[in-house]
N, C-alpha and C. Protein backbone atom coordinates (compact mmCIF):
# COMPACT_ATOMS: atom_id res chain seq x y z
N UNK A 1 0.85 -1.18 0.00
CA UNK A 1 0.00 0.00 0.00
C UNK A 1 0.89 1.24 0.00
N UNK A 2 0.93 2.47 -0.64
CA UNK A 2 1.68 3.14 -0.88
C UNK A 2 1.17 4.25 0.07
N UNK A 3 2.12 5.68 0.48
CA UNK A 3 1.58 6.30 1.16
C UNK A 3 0.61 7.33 0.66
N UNK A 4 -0.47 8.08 1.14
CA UNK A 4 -1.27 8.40 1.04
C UNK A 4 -0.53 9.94 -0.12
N UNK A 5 0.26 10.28 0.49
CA UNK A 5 1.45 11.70 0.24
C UNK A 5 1.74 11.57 -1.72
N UNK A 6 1.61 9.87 -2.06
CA UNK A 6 2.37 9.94 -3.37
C UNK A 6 1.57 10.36 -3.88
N UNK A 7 2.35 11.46 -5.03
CA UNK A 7 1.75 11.61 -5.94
C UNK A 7 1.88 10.97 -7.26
N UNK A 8 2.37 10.21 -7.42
CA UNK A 8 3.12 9.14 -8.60
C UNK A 8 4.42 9.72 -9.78
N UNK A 9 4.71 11.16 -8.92
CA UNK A 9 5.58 11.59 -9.80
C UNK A 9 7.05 10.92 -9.41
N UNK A 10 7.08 10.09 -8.06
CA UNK A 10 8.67 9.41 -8.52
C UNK A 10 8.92 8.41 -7.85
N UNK A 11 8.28 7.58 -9.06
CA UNK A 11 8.62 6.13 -9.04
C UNK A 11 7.13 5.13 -8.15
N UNK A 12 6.37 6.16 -7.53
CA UNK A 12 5.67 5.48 -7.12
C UNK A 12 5.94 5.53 -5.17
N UNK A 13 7.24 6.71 -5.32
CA UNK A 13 7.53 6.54 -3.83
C UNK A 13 6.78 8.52 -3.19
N UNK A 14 7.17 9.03 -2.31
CA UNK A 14 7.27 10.09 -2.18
C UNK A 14 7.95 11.06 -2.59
N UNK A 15 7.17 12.16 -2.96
CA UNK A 15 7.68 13.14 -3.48
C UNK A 15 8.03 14.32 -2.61
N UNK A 16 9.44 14.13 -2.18
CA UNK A 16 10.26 15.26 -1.48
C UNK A 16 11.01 16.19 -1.92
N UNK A 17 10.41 17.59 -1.59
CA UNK A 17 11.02 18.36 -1.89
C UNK A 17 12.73 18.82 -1.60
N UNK A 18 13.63 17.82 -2.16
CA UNK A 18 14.94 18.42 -1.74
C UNK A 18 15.44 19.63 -2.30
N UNK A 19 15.23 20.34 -3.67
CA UNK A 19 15.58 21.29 -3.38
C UNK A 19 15.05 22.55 -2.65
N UNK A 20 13.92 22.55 -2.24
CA UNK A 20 13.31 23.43 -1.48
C UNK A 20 13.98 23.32 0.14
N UNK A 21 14.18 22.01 0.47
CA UNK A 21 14.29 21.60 1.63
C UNK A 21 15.22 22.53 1.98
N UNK A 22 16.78 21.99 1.14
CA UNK A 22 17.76 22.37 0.96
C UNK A 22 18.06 23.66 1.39
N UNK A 23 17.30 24.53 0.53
CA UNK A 23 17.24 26.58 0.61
C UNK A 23 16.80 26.80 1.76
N UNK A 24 16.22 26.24 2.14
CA UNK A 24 15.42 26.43 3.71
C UNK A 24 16.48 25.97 4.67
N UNK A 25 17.10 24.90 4.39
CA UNK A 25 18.39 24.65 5.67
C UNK A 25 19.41 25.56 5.61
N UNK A 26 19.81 26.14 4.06
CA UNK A 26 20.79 26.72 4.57
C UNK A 26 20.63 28.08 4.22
N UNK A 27 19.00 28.49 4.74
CA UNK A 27 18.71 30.01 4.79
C UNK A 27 18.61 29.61 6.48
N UNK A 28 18.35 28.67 7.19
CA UNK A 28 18.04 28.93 8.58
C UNK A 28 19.41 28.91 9.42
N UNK A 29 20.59 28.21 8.99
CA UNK A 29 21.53 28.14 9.53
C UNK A 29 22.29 29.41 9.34
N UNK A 30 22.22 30.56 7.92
CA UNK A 30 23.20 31.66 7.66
C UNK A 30 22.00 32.27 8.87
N UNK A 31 20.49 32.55 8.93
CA UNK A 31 20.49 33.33 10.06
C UNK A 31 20.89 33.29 11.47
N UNK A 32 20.93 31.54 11.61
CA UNK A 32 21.11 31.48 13.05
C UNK A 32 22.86 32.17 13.33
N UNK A 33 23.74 32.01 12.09
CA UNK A 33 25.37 32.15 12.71
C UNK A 33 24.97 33.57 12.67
N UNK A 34 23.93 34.40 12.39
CA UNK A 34 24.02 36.15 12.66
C UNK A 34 23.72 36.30 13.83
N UNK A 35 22.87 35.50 14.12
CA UNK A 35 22.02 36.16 15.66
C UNK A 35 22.01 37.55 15.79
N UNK A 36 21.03 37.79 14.86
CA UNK A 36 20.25 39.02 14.70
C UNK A 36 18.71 38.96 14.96
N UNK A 37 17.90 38.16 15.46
CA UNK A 37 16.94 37.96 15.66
C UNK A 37 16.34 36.53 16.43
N UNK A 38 15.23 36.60 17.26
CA UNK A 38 15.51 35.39 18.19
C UNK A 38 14.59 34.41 16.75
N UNK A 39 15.68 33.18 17.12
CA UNK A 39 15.05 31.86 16.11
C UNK A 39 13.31 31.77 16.93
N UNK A 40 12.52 31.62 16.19
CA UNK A 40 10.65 31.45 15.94
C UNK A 40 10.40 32.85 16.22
N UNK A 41 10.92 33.77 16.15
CA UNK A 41 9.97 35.10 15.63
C UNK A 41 9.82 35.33 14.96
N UNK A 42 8.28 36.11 14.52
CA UNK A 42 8.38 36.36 12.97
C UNK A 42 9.22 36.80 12.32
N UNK A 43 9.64 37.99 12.85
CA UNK A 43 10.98 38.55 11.93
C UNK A 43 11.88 37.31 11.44
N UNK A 44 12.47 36.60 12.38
CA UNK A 44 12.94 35.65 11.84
C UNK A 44 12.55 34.70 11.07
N UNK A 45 11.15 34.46 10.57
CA UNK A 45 10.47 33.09 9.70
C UNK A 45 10.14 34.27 8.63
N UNK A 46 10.49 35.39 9.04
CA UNK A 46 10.21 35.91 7.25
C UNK A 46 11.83 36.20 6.65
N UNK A 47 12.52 36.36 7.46
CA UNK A 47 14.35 36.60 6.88
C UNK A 47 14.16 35.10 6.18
N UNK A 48 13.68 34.08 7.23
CA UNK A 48 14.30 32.67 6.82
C UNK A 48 13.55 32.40 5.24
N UNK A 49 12.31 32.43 5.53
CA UNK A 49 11.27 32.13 4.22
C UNK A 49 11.81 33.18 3.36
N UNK A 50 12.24 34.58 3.20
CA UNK A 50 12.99 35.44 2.42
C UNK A 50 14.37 34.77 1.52
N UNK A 51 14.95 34.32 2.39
CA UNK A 51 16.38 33.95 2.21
C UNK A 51 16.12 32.46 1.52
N UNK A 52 15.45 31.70 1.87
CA UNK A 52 15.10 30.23 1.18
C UNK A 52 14.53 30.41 -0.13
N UNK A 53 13.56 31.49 -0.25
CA UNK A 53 12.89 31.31 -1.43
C UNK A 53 14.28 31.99 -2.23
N UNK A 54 15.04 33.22 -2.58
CA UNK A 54 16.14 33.76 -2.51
C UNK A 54 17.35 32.56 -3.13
N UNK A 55 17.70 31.73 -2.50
CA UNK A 55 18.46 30.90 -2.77
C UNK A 55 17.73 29.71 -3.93
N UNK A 56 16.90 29.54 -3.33
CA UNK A 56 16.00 28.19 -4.05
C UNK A 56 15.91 29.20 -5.46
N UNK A 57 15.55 29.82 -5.89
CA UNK A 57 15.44 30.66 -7.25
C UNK A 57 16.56 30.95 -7.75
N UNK A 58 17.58 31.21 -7.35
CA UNK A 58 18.96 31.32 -7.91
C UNK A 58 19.62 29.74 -8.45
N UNK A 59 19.08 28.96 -7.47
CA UNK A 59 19.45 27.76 -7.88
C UNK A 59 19.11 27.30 -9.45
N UNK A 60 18.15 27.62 -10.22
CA UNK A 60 17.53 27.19 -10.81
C UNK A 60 17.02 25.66 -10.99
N UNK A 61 16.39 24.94 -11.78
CA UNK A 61 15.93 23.90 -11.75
C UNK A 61 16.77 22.13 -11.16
N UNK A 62 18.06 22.60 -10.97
CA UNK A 62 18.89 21.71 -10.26
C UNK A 62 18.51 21.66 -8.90
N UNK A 63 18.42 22.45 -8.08
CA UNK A 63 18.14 22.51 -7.46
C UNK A 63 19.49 23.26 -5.91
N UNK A 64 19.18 23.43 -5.08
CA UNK A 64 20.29 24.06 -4.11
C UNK A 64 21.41 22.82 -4.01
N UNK A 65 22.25 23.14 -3.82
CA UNK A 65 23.22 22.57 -2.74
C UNK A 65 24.34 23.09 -1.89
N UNK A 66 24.48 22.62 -0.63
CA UNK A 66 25.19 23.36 0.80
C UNK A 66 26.53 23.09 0.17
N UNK A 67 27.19 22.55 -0.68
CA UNK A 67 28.47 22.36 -1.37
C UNK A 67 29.00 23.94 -2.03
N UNK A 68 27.79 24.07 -2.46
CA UNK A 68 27.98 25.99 -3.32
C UNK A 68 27.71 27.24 -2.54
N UNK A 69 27.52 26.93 -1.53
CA UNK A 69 27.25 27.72 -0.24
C UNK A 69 27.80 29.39 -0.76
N UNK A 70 29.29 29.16 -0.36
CA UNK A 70 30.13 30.25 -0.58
C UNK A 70 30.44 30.42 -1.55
N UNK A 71 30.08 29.70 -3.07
CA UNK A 71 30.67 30.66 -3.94
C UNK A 71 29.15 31.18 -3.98
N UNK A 72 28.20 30.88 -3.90
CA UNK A 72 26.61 31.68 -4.45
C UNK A 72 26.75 32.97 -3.32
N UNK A 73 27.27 32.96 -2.59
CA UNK A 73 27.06 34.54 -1.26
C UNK A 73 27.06 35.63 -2.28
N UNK A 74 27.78 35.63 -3.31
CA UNK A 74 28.03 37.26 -3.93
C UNK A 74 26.57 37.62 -4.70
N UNK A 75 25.80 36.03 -5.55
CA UNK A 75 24.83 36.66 -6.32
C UNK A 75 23.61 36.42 -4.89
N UNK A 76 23.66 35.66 -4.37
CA UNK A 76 22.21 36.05 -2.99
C UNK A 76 22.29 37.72 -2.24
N UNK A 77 23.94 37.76 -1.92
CA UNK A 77 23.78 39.31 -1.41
C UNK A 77 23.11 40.55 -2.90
N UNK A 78 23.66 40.20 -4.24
CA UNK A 78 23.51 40.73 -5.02
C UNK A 78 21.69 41.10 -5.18
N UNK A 79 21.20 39.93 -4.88
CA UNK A 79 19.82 39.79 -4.71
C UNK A 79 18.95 39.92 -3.80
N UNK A 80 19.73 40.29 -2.91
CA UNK A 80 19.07 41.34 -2.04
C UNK A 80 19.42 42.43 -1.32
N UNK A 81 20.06 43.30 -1.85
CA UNK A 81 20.78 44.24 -2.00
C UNK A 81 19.34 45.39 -1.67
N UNK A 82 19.92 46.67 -1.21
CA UNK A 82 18.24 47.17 -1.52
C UNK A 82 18.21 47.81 -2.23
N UNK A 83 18.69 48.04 -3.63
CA UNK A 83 18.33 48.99 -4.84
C UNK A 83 18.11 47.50 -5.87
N UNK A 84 18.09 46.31 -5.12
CA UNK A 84 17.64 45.37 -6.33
C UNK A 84 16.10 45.18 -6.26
N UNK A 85 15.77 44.75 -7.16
CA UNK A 85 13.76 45.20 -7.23
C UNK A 85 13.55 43.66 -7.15
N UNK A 86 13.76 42.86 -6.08
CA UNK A 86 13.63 41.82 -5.57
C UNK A 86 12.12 40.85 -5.86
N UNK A 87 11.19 41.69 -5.39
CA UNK A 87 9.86 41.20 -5.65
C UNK A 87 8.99 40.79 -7.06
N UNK A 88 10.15 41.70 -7.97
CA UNK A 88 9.46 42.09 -9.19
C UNK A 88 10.05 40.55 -10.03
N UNK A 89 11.94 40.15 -9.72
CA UNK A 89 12.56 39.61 -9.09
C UNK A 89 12.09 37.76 -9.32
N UNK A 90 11.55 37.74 -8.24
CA UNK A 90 10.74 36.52 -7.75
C UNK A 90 9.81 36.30 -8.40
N UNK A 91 9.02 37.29 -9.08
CA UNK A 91 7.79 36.79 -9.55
C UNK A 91 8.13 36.47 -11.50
N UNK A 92 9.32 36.54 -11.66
CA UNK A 92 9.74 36.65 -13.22
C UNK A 92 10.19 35.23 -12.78
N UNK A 93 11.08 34.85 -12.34
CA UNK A 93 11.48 33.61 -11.65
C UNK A 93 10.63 32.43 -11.56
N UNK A 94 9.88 32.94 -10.84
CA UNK A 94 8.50 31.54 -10.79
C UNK A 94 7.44 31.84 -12.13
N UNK A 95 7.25 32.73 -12.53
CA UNK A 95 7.11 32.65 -13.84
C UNK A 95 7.30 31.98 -14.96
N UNK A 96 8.80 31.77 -15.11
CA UNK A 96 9.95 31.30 -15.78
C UNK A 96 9.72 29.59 -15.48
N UNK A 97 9.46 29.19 -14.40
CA UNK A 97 9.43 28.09 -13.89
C UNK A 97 8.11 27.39 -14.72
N UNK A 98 7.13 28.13 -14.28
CA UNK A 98 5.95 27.42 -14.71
C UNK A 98 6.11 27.25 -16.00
N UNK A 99 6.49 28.74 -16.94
CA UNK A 99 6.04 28.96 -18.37
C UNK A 99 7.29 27.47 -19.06
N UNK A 100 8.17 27.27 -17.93
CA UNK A 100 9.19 26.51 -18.18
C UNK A 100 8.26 24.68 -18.35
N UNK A 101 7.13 25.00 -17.65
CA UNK A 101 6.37 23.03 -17.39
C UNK A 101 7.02 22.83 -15.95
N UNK A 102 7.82 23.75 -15.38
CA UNK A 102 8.40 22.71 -14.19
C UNK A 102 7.22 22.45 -13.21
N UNK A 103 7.40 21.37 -12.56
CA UNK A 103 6.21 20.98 -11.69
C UNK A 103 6.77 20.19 -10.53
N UNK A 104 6.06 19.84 -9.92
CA UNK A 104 6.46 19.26 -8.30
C UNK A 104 6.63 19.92 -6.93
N UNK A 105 6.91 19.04 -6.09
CA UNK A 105 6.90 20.03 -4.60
C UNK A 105 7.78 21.50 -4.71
N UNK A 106 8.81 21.27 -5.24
CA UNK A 106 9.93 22.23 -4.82
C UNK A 106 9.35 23.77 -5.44
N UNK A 107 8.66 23.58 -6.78
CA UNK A 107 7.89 24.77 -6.89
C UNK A 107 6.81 25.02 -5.81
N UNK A 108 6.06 24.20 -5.73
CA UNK A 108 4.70 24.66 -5.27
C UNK A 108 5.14 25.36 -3.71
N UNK A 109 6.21 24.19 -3.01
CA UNK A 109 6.45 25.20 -1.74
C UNK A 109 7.25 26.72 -2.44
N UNK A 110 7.90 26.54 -3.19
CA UNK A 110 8.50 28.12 -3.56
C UNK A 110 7.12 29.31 -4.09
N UNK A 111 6.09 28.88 -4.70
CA UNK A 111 4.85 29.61 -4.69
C UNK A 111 4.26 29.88 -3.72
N UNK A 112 4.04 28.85 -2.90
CA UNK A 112 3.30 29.28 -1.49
C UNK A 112 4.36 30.27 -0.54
N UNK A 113 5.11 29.91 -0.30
CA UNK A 113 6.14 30.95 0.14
C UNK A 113 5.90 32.34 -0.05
N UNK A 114 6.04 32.46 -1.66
CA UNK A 114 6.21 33.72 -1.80
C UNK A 114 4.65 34.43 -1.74
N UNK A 115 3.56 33.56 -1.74
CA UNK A 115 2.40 34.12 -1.28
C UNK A 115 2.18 34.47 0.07
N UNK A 116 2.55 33.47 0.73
CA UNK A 116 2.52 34.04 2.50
C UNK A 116 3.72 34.90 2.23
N UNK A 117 4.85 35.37 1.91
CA UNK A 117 5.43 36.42 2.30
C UNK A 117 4.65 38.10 1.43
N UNK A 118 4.16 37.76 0.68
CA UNK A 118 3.23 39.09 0.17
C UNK A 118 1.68 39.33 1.06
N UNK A 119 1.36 38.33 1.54
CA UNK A 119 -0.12 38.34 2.58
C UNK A 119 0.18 38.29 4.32
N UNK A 120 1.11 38.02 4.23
CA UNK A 120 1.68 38.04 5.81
C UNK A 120 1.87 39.60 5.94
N UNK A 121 1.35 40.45 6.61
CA UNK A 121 1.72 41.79 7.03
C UNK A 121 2.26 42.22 8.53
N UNK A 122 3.51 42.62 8.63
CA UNK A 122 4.47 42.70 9.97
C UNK A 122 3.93 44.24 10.32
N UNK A 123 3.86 44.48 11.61
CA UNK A 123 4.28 46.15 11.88
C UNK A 123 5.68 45.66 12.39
N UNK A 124 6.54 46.63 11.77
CA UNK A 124 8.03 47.16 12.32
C UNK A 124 8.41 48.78 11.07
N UNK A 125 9.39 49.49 11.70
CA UNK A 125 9.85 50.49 11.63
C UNK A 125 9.55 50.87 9.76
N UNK A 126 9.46 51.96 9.49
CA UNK A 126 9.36 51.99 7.94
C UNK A 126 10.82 51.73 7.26
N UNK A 127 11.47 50.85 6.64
CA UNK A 127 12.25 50.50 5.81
C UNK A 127 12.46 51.20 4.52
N UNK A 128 11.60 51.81 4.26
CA UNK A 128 11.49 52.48 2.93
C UNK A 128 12.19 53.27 2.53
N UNK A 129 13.53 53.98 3.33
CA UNK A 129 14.02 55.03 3.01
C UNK A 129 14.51 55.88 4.37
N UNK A 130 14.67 56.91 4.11
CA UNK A 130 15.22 58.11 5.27
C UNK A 130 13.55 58.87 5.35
N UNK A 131 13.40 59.04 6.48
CA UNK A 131 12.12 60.16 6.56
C UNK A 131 11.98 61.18 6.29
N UNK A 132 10.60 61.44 6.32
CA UNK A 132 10.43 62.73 5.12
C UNK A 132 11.34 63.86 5.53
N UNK A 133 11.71 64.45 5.00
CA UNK A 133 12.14 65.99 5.11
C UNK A 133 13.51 66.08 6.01
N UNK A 134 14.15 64.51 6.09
CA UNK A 134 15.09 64.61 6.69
C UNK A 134 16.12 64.09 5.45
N UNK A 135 17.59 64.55 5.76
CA UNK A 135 18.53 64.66 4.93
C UNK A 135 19.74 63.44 5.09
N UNK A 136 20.75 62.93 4.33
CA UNK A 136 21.81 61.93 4.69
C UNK A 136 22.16 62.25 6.33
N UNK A 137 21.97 60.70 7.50
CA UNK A 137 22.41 60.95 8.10
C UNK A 137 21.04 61.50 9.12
N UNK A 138 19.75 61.59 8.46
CA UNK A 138 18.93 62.00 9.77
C UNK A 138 18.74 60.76 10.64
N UNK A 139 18.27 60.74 11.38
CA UNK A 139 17.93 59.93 12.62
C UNK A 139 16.14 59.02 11.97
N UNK A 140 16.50 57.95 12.54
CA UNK A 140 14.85 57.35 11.91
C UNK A 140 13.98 56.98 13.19
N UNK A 141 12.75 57.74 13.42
CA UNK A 141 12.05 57.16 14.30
C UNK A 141 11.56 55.89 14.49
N UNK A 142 11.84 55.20 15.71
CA UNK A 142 11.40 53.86 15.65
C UNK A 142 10.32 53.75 16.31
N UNK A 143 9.46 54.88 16.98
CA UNK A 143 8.57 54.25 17.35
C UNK A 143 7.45 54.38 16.39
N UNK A 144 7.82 55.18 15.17
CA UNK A 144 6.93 55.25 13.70
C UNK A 144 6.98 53.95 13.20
N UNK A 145 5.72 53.43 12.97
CA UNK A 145 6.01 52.14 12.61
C UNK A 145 5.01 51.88 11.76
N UNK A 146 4.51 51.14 10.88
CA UNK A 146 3.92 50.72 9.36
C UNK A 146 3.32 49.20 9.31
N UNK A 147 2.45 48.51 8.82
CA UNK A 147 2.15 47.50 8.10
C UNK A 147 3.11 47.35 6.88
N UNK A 148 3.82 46.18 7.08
CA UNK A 148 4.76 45.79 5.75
C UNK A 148 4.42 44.50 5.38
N UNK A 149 4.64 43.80 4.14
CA UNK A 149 4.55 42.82 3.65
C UNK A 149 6.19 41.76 4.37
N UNK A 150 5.77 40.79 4.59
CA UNK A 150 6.86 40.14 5.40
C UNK A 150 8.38 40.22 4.71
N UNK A 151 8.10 40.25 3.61
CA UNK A 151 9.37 40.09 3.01
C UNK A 151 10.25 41.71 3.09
N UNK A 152 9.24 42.28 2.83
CA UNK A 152 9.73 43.80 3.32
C UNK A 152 11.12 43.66 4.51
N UNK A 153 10.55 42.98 5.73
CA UNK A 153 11.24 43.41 6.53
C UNK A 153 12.57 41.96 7.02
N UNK A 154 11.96 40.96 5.83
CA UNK A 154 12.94 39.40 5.72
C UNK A 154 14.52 40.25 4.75
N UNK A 155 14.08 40.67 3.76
CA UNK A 155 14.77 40.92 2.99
C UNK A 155 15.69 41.94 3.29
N UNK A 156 16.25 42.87 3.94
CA UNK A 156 17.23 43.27 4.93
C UNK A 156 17.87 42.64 6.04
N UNK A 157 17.39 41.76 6.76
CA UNK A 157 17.53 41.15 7.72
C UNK A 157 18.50 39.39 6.76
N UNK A 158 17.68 39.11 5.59
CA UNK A 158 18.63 38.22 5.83
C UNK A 158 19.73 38.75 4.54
N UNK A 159 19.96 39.87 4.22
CA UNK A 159 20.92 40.25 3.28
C UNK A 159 21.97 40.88 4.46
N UNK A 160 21.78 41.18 5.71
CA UNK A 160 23.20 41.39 6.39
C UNK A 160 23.18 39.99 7.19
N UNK A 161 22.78 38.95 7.39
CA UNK A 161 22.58 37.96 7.59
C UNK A 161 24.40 37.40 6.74
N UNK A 162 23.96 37.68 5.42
CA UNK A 162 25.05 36.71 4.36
C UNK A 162 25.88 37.71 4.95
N UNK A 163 26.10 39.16 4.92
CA UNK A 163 27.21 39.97 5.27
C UNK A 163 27.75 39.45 6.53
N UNK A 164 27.35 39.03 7.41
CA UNK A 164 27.73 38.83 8.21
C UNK A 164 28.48 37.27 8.26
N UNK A 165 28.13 36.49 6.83
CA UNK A 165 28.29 35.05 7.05
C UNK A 165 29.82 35.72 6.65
């Protein structure tokens, strides 16, 4: 009797997402060596889900591996950099994927992902810039604070994350 999970796409056994898995292990381990945020807070499950989907898309259809770790740091920081248009980004990416036929877990968790990180809404500090009417170097109020889309506030957090790796 086979498990309930197959979908008959391999071999008749389960279909595991390793490269998804993959982006996700070693988006949770570059945040944990920052300790910039406590591991199960949100901030931290949106850096992590930021940084996994991030890697898993750079990978392209091979999928991740912790072997390429360090040479991929230059194009993940590259990709989330904050003058890179990240979101716009991701959605050309999984685009690319589908219009590509690819199919199986490793997309579908990389779609759902990036849907809970656009429907997930955080309050923390506005990210967007320097405040109004202030110049290089003004001071940013933190107790001004905003509704952001999760990735908003993943996507800084785990780009000094790699700086820091």
């Amino acid at each position: 009797m086979l498990p309930e999970s197959t979908n008959g796409t391999s071999g008749g056994g389960l279909a595991v997402p390793m490269a998804w898995l993959c982006a996700e292990f070693i988006a949770d381990d570059l945040l944990r060596a920052g300790c910039l945020v406590e591991p199960g807070s949100l901030e931290y499950r949106a850096g992590r889900q930021t940084l996994a989907l991030t890697i898993h898309l750079c990978e392209g259809a091979g999928g991740s591996s912790g072997a390429r770790t360090v040479g991929r740091l230059d194009e993940w920081l590259s990709r989330t950099a904050y003058d890179h248009p990240w979101p716009q980004w991701v959605r050309e990416r999984l685009a690319e994927r589908v219009g590509a036929g690819e199919t199986g877990p490793d997309l579908a968790l990389a779609r759902e992902t990036w849907r809970q990180l656009e429907a997930t809404q955080l309050r923390a500090v506005d990210l967007g810039g320097p405040p109004p009417g202030g110049g290089p170097g003004a001071a940013i109020d933190e107790a001004d604070q905003v509704w952001l889309p999760a990735w908003k506030l993943g996507l800084p957090l785990c780009h000094l994350a790699l700086h820091l790796y």
